[in-house]
Protein backbone atom coordinates (compact mmCIF):
# COMPACT_ATOMS: atom_id res chain seq x y z
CA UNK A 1 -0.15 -19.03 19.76
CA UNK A 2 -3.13 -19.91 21.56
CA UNK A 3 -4.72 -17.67 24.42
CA UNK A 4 -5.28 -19.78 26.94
CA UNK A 5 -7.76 -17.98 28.99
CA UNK A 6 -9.58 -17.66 26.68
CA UNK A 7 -9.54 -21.01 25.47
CA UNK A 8 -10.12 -21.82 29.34
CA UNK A 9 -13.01 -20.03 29.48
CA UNK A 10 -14.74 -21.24 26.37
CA UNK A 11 -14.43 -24.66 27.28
CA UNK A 12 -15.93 -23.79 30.97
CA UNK A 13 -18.81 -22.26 29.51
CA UNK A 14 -19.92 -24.86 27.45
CA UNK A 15 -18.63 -28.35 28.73
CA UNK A 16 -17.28 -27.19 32.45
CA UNK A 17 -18.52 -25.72 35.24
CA UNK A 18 -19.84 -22.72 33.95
CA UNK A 19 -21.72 -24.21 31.43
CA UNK A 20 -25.06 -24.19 33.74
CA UNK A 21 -24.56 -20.47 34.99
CA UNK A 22 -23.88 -19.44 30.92
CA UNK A 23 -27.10 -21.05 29.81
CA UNK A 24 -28.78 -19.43 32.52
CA UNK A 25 -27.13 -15.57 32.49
CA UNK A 26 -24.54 -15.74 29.72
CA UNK A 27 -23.89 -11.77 30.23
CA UNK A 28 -23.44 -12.02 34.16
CA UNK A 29 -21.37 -15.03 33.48
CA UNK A 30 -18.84 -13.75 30.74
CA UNK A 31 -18.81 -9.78 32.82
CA UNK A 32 -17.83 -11.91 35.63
CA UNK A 33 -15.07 -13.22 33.97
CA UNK A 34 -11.31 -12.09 33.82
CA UNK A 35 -11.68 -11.96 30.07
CA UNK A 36 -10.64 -8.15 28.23
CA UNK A 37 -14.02 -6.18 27.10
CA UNK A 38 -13.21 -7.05 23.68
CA UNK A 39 -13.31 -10.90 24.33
CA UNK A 40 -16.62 -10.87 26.28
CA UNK A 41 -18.50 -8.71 23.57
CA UNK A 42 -17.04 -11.65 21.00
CA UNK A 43 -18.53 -13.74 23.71
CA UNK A 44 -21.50 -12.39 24.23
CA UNK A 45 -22.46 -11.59 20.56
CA UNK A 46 -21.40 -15.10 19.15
CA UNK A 47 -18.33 -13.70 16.99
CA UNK A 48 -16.89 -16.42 15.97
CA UNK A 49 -14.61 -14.98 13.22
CA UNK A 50 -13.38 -12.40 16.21
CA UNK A 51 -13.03 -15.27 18.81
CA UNK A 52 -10.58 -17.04 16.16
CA UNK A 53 -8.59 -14.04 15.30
CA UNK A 54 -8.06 -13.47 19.18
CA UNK A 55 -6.47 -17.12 19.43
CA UNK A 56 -9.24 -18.97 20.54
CA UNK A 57 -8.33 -23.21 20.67
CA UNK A 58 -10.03 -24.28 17.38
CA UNK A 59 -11.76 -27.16 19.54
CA UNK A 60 -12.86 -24.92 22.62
CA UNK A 61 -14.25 -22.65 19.41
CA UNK A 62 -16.29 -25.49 17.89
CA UNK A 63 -17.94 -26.30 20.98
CA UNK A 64 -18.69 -22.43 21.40
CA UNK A 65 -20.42 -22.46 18.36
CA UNK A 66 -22.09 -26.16 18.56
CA UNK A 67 -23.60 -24.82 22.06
CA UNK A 68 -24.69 -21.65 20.58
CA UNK A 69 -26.79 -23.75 18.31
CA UNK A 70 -24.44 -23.26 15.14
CA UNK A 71 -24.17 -26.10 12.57
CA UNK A 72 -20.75 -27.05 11.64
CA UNK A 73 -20.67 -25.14 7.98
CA UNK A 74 -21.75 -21.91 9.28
CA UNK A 75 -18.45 -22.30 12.10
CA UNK A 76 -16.62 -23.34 8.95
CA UNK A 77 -17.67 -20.11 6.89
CA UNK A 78 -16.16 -18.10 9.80
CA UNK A 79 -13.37 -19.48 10.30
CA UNK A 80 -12.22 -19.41 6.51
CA UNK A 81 -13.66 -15.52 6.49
CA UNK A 82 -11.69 -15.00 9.46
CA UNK A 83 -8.50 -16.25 7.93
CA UNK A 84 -9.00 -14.35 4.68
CA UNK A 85 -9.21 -11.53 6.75
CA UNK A 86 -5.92 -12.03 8.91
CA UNK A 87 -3.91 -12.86 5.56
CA UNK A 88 -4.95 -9.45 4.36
CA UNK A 89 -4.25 -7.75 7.02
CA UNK A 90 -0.69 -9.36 7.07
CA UNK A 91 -0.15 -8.09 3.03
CA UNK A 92 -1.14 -4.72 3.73
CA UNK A 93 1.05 -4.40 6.82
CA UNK A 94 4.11 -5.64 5.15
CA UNK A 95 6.30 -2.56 4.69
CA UNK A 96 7.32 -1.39 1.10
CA UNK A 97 11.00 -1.42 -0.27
CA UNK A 98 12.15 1.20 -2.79
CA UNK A 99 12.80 -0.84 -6.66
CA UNK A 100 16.39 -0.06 -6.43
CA UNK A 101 16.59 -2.18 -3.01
CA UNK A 102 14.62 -5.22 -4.38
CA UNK A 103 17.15 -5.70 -7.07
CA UNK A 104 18.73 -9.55 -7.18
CA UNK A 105 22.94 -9.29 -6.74
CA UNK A 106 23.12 -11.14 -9.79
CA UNK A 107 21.19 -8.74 -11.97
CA UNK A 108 23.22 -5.63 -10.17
CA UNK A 109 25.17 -3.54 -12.68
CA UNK A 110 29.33 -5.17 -12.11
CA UNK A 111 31.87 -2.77 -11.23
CA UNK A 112 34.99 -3.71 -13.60
C-alpha cells in the first residue's frame, strides 16, 4: 500500500508548492514537515532504495530522483536493489515448520 504522505510530500517538493522552498533549504523544508525522522533523513540524503521500501508512489519517486539530478538507470538500479532486498527480507522472515509437518496427506503413512 502506498503512504500517502509521503507520496504527498514528494510530489510537493518537486512539482508543488514546496518545490521553490526545497530548492532553496531542502533541510528546513523536509524538518518542517509532518514526515517520521526516518522519512526525512531518506529525504534529505537522496535514499531512494529507502524511500521505495517505505511506500513511496513509484511516480512521486521518479520525480524525486529526476529533481535530484538522477538519470533514469541509476533510479532504476535502486529500485530493483531495493526489491531484492524486501524479497529477502520476506524469505528469511518466513517461519520454519518441523519435516514431519510439511509432509503431503497423500504420502502420510495409512492407518489400515
Amino acid at each position: 500500500m502506498i503512504d500517502p504522505a509521503l507520496t504527498q510530500f514528494l510530489i510537493d517538493i518537486t512539482r508543488g508548492f514546496k518545490a521553490v522552498e526545497f530548492k532553496t533549504d531542502p533541510r528546513k523544508t523536509v524538518e518542517n514537515s509532518d514526515l517520521e525522522l526516518p522519512l526525512q533523513d531518506a529525504i534529505l540524503q537522496q535514499d531512494i532504495a529507502g524511500l521505495w521500501l517505505a511506500r513511496a508512489h513509484p511516480m512521486a519517486l521518479l520525480y524525486f530522483s529526476r529533481a535530484c539530478g538522477w538519470r533514469n538507470e541509476r533510479y532504476y538500479e535502486c529500485i530493483a536493489a531495493a526489491e531484492v532486498t524486501k524479497s529477502a527480507q520476506c524469505v528469511d522472515s518466513q517461519p520454519t515448520v518441523p519435516e514431519q509437518q510439511q509432509m503431503h496427506r497423500s504420502t502420510a503413512q495409512h492407518v489400515p
